[in-house]
Protein backbone atom coordinates (compact mmCIF):
# COMPACT_ATOMS: atom_id res chain seq x y z
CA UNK A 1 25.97 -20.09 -12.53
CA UNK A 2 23.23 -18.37 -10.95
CA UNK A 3 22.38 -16.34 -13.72
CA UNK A 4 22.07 -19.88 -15.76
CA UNK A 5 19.83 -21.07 -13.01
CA UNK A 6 17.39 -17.76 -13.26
CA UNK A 7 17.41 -18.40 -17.21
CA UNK A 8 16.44 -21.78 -16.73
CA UNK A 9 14.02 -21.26 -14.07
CA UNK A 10 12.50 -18.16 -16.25
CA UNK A 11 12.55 -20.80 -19.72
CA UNK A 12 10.55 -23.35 -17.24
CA UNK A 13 7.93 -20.81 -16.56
CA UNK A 14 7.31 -19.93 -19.94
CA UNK A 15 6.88 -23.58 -20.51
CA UNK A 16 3.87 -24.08 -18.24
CA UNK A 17 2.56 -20.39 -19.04
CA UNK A 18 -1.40 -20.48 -19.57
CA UNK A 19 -4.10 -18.25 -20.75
CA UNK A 20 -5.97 -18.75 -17.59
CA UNK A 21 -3.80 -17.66 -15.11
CA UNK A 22 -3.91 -14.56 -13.64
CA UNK A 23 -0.54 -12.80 -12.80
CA UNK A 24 -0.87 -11.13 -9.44
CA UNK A 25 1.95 -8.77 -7.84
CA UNK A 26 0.35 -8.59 -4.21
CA UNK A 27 1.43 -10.42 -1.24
CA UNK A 28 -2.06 -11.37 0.05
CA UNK A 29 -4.11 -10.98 -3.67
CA UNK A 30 -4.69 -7.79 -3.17
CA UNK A 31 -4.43 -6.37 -6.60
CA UNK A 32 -6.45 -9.64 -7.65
CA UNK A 33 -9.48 -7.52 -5.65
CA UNK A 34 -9.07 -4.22 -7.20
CA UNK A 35 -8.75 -5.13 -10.40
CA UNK A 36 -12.52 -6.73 -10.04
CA UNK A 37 -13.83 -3.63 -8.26
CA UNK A 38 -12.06 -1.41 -11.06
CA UNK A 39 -12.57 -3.71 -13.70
CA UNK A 40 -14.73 -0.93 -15.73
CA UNK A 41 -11.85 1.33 -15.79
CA UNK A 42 -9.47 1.67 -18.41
CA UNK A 43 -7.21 4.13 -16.43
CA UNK A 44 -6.94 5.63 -12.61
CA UNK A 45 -5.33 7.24 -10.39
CA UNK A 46 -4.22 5.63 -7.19
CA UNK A 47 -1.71 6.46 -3.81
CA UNK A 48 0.27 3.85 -1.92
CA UNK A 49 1.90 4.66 1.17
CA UNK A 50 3.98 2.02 2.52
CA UNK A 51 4.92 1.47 -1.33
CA UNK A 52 7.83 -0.68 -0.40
CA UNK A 53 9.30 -1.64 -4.11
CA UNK A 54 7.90 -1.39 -7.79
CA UNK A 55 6.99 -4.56 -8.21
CA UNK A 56 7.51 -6.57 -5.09
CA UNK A 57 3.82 -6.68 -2.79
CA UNK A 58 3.05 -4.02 -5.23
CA UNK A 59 -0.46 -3.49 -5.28
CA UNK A 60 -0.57 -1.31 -7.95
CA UNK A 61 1.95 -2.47 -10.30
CA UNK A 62 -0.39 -4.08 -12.25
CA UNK A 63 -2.32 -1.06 -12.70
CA UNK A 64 1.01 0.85 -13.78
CA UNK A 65 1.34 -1.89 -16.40
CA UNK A 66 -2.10 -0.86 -17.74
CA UNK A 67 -1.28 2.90 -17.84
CA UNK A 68 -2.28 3.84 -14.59
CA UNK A 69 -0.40 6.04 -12.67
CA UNK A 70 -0.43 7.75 -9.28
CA UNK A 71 1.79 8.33 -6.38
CA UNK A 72 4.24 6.22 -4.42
CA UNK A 73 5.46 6.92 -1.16
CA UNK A 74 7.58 5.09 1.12
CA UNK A 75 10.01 5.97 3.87
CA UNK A 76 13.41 3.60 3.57
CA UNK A 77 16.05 5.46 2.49
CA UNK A 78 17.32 5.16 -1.09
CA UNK A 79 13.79 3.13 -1.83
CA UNK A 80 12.63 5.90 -4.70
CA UNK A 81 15.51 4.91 -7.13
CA UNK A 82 14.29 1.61 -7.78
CA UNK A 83 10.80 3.29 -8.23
CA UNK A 84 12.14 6.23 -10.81
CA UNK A 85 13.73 3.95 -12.76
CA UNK A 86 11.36 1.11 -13.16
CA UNK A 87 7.67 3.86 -12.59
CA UNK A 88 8.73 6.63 -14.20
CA UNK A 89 4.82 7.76 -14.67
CA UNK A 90 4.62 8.16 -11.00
CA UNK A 91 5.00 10.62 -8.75
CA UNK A 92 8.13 9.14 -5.97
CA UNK A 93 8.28 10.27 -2.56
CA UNK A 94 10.55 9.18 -0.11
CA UNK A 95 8.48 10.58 2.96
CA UNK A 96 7.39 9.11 6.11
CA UNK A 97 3.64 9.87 6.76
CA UNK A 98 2.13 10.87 10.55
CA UNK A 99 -0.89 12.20 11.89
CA UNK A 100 1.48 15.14 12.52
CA UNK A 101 4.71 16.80 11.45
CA UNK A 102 7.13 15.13 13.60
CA UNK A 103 10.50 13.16 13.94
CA UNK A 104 9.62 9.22 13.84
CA UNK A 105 12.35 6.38 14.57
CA UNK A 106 12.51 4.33 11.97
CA UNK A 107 13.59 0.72 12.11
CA UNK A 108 15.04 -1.29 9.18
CA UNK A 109 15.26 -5.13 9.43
CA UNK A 110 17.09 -7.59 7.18
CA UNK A 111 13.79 -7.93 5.24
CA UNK A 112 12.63 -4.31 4.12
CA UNK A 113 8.78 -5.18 3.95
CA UNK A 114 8.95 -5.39 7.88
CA UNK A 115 10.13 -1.88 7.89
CA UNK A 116 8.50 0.97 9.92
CA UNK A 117 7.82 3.12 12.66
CA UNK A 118 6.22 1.40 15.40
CA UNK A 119 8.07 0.65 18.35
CA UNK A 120 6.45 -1.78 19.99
CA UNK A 121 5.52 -3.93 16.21
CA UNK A 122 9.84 -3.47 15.47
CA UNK A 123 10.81 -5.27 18.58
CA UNK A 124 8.10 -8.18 18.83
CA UNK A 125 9.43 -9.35 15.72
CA UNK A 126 13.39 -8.63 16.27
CA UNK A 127 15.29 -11.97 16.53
CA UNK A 128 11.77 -13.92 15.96
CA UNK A 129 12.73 -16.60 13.13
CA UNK A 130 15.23 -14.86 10.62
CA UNK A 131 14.33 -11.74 10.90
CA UNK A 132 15.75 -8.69 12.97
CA UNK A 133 16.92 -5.14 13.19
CA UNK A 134 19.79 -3.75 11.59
CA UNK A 135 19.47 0.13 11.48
CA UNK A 136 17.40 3.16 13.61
CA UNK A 137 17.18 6.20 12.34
CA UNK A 138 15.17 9.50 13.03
CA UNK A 139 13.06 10.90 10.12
CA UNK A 140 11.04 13.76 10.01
CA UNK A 141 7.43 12.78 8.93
CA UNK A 142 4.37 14.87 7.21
CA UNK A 143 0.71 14.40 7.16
CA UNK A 144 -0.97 12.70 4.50
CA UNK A 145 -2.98 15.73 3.21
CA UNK A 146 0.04 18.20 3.40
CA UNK A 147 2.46 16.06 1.15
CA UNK A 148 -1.23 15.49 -1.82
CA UNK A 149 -2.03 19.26 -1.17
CA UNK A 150 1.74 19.70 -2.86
CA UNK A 151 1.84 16.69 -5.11
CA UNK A 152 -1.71 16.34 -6.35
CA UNK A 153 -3.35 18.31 -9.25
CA UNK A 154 -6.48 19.27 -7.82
CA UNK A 155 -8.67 18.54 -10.55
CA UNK A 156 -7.06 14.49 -10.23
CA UNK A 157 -9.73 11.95 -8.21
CA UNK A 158 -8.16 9.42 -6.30
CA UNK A 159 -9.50 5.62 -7.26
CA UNK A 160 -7.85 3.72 -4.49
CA UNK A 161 -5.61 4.48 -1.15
CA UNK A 162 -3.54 1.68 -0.41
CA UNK A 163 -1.81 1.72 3.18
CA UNK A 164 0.81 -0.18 4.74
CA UNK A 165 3.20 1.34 7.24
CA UNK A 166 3.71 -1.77 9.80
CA UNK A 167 1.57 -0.40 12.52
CA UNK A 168 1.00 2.66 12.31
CA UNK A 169 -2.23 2.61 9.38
CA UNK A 170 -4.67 4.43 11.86
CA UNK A 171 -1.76 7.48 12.32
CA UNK A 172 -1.83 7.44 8.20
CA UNK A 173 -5.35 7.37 7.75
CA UNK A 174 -5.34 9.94 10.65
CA UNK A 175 -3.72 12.34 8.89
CA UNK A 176 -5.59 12.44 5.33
CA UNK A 177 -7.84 15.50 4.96
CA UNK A 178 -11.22 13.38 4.26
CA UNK A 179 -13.47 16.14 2.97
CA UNK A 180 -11.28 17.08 0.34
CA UNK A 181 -9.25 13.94 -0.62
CA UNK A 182 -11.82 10.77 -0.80
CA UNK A 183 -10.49 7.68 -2.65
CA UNK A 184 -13.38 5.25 -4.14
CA UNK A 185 -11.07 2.46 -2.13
CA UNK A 186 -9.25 2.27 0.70
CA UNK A 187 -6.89 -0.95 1.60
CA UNK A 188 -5.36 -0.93 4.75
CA UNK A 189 -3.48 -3.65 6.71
CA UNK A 190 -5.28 -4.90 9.95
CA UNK A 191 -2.91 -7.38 11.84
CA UNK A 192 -4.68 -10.17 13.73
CA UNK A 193 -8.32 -9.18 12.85
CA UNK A 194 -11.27 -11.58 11.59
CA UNK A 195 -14.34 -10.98 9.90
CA UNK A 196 -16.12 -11.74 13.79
CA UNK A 197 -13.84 -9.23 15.75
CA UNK A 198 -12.47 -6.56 12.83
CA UNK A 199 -15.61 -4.22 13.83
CA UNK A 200 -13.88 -3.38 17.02
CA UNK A 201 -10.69 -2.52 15.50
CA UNK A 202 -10.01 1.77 15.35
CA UNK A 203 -9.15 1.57 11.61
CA UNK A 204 -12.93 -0.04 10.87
CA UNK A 205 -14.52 2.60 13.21
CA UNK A 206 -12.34 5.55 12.46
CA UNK A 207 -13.28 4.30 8.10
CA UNK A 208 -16.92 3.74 8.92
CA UNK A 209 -16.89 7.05 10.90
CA UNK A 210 -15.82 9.23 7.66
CA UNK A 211 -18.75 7.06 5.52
CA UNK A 212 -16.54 3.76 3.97
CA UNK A 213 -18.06 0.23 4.45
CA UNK A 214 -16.16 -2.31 5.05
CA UNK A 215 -16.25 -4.58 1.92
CA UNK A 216 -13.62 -7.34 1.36
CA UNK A 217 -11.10 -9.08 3.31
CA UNK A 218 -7.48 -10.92 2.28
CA UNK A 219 -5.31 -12.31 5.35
CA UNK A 220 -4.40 -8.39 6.61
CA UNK A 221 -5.53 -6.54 4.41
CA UNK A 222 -9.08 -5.29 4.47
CA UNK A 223 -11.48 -2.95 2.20
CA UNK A 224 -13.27 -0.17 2.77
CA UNK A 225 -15.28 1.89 -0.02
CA UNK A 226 -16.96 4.67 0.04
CA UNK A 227 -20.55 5.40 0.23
CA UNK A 228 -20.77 7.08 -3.16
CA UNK A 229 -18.75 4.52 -4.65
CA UNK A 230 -20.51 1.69 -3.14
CA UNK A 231 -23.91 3.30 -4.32
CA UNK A 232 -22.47 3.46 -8.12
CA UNK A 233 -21.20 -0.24 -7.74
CA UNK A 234 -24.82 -1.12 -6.94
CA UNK A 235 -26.88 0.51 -9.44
């Protein structure tokens, strides 16, 4: 019966399918934005930490679908199956990412995309609505620029960064090596920030310290690109 129902509801999309619309895999838009800022490109090369699933909040499925291909890196336990079978182009890592080498807590909840290692982010939203804890495990986490010194070719440019780790972004970003690894784009996740107050957040300063300017916004997710890209982009 279900699967009827999931036929039907798939035959009922096709139905009102229209040349207009624009098919976006992002929770907030996100990939809606990139693909206007990369629109020039006919490949790329991107990383996404916080990856999550294929598909689901991807924001770079769409680019995969285009022949793009990068690497994807997420900490939840068995999460890289779904991604070797469905993005076999990409490099799959199932790696938790600090500012240091270290062993992290990681908490699961009943809805993965609220997975992660903050503390403090885990139990604000334990028991609030539907959602809450089920596991904690410890998991030994690497710096960004340790696991792309081992992953990435050195001769491959990165075209966007996209972070979301549920709190700890700044730790992520943190731990890139910013002289040698600089992404045209980087999309990171800034809970409970506006346009009016975002400039005092330490992910905007600690961006606009290394030379990226802040340049779009979705609900939590906000845009940074880099001065050399930004220059290109406005000749």
């Amino acid at each position: 019966m279900k699967t009827l129902k999931t036929f039907v509801k798939y035959l009922i999309h096709c139905a009102k399918f229209d040349n207009f619309m624009l098919r976006s895999y992002s929770q907030e838009g996100e990939d809606m934005i990139l693909r206007r800022l990369f629109e020039k490109q006919s490949d790329g090369f991107y990383v996404d930490v916080g990856a999550h699933h294929p598909k689901r909040f991807s924001n770079t499925f769409i680019f995969y679908s285009k022949g793009w291909k990068g690497i994807n890196i997420d900490a939840m336990p068995g999460s890289m199956k779904a991604f070797n079978k469905q993005r076999p182009r990409d490099k799959n890592l199932e790696i938790p990412i600090a500012k240091e080498r270290k062993n992290l807590t990681y908490f699961q909840f009943n809805e993965p995309a609220l997975n992660g290692f903050c503390e403090e982010l885990a139990v604000s939203r334990d028991g609030s609505t539907a959602y809450k804890i089920i596991s904690k495990q410890s998991i030994e986490a690497y710096p960004l620029s340790v696991i792309l010194d081992q992953h990435l070719n050195p001769a491959q440019s990165i075209d966007f960064l996209s972070v979301d780790v549920e709190g700890l972004d700044l730790e992520v970003l943190q731990s890139n090596d910013w002289l040698k690894f600089r992404p045209k784009v980087v999309l990171v996740e800034i809970l409970n920030g506006s346009l009016d107050t975002i400039q005092n957040d330490e992910v905007y300063q600690f961006l606009t310290a290394h030379n990226y300017h802040l340049y779009a916004k979705a609900v939590h997710t906000v845009f940074f690109i880099s001065d050399k890209f930004l220059a290109e982009r406005m000749m």
